[in-house]
N, C-alpha and C. Protein backbone atom coordinates (compact mmCIF):
# COMPACT_ATOMS: atom_id res chain seq x y z
N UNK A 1 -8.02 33.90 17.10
CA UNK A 1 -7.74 34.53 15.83
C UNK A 1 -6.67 33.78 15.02
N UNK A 2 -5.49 33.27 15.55
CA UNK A 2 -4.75 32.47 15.21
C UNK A 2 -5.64 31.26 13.95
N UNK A 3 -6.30 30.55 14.97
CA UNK A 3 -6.84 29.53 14.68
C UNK A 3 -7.67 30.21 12.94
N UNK A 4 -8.57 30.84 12.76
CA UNK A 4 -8.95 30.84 11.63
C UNK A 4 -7.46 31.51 10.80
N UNK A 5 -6.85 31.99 10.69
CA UNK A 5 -5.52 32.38 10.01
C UNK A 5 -5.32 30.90 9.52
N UNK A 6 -4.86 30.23 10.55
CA UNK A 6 -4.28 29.12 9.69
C UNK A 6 -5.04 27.83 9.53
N UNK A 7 -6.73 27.86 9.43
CA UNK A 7 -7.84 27.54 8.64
C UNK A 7 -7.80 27.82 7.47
N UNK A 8 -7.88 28.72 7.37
CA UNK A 8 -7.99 29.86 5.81
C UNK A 8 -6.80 29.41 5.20
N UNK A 9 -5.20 29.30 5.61
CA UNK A 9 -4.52 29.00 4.76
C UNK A 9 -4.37 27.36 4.59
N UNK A 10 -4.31 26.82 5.54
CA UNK A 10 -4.30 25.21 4.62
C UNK A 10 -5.44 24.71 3.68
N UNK A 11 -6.91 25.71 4.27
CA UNK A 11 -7.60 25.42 3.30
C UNK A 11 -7.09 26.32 1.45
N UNK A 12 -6.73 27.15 1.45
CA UNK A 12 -6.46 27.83 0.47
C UNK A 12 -5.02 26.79 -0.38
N UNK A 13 -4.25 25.80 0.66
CA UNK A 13 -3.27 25.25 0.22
C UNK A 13 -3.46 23.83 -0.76
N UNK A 14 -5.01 23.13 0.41
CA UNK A 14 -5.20 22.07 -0.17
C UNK A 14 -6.01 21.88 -1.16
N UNK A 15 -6.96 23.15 -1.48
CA UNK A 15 -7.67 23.28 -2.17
C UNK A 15 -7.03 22.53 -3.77
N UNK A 16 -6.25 23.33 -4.45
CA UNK A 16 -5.85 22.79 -5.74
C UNK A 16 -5.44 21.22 -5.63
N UNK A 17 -4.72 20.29 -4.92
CA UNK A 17 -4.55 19.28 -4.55
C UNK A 17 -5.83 18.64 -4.66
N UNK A 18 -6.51 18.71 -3.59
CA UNK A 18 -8.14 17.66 -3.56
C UNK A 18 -8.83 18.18 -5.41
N UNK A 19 -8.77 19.55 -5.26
CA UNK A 19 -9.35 19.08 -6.59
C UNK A 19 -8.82 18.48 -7.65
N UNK A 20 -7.39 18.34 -8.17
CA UNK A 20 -6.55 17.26 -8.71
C UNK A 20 -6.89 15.89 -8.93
N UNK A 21 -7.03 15.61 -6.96
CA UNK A 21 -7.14 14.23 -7.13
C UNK A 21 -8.65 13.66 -7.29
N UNK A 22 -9.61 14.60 -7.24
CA UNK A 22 -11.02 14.57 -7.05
C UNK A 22 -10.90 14.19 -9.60
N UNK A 23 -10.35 15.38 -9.86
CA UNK A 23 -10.67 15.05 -11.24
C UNK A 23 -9.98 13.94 -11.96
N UNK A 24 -8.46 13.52 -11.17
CA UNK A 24 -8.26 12.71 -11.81
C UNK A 24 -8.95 11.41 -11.57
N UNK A 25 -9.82 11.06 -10.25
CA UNK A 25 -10.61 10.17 -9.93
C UNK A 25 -11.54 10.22 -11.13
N UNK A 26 -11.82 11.43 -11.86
CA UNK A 26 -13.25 11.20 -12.36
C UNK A 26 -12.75 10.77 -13.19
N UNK A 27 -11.54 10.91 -14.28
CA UNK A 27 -10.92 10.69 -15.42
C UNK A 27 -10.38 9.10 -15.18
N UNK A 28 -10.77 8.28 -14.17
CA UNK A 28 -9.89 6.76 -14.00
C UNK A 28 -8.36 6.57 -13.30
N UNK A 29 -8.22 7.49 -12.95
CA UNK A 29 -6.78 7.84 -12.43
C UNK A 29 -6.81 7.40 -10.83
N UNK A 30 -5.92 7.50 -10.42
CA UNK A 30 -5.31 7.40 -8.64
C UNK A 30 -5.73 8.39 -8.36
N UNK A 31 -6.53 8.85 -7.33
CA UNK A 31 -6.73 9.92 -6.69
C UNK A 31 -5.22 10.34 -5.73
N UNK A 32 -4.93 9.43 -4.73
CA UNK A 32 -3.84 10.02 -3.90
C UNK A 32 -2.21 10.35 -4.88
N UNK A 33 -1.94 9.12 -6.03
CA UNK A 33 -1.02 9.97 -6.60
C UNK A 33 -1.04 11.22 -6.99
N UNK A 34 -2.42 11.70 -7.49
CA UNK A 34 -2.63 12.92 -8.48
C UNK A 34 -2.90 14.01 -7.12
N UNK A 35 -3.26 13.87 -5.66
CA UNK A 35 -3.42 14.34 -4.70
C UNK A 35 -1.84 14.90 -4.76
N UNK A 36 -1.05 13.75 -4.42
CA UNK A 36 0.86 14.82 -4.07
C UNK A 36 1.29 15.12 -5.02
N UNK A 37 0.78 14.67 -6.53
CA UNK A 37 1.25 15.78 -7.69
C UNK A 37 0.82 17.07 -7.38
N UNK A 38 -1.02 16.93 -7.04
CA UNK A 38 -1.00 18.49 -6.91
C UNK A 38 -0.39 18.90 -5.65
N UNK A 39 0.34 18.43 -4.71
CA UNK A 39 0.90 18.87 -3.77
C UNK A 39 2.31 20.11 -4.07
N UNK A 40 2.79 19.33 -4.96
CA UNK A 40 4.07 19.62 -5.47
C UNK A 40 3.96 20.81 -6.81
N UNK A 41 2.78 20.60 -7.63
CA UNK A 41 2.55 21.05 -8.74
C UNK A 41 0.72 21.79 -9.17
N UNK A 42 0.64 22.38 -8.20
CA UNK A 42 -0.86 22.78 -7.57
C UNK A 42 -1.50 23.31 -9.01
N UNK A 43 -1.15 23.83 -10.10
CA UNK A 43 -2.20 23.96 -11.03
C UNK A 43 -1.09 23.40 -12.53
N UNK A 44 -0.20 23.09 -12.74
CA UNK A 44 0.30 22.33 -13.49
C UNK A 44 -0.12 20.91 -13.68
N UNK A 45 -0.40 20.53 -12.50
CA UNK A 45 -1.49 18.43 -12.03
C UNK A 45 -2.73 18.87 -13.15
N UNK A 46 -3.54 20.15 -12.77
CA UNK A 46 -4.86 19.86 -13.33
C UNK A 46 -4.63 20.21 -14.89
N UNK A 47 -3.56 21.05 -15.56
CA UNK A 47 -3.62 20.77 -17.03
C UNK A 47 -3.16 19.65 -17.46
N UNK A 48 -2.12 18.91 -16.90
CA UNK A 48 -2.00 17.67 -17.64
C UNK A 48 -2.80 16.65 -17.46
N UNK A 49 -3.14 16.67 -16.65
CA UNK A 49 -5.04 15.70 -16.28
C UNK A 49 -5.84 16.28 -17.39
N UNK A 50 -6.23 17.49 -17.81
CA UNK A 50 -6.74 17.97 -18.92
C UNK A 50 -6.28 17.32 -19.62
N UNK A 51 -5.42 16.68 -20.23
CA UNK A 51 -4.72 17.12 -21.29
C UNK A 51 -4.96 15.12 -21.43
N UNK A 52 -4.35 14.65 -20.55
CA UNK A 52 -3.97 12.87 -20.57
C UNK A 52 -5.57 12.42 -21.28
N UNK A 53 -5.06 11.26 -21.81
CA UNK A 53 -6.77 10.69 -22.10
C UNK A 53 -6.88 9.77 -21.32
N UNK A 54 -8.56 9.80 -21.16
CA UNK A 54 -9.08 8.99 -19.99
C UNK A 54 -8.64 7.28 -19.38
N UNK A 55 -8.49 7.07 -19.03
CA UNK A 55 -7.86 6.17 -18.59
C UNK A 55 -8.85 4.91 -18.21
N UNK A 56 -9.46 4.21 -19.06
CA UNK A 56 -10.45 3.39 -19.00
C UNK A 56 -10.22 1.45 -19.34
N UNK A 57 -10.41 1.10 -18.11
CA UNK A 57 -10.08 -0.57 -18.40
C UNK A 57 -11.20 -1.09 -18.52
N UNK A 58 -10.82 -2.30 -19.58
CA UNK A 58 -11.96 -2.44 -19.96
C UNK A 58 -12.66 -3.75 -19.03
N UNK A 59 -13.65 -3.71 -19.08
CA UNK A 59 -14.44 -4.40 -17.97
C UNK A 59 -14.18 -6.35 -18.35
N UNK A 60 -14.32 -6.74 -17.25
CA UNK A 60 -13.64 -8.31 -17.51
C UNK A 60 -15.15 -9.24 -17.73
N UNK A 61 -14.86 -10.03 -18.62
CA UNK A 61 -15.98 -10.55 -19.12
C UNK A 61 -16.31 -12.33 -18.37
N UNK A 62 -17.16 -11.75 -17.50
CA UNK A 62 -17.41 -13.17 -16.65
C UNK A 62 -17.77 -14.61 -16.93
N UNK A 63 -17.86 -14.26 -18.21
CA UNK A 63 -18.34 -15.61 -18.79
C UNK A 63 -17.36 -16.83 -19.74
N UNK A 64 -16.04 -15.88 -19.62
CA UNK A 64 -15.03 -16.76 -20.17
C UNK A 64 -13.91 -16.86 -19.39
């Protein structure tokens, strides 16, 4: 019984975190920085990820 207790809560802990670093992946970002932001800052990470603009480099042109 123990054992699912503290299933249920690290999953309930890491949850906001992975998804952080899961969106800022999609947005061009570091996943593991934006991972211990949301560590520290569990739904404050995902509005300013809302909020930042996408973060896009531009692709290197092989021919010069």
């Amino acid at each position: 019984m123990p054992e699912i207790i503290l299933l249920l809560i690290s999953t309930i802990v890491l949850t906001p975190p992975l998804i952080s670093g899961f969106f800022a992946k999609s947005r061009g970002r570091r996943f593991w920085v934006w991972f211990l932001i949301g560590c520290v800052l569990p739904f404050v990470s995902m509005f300013i990820l809302f909020f930042l603009p996408l973060n896009q480099h531009p692709e290197l042109n092989e021919n010069s």
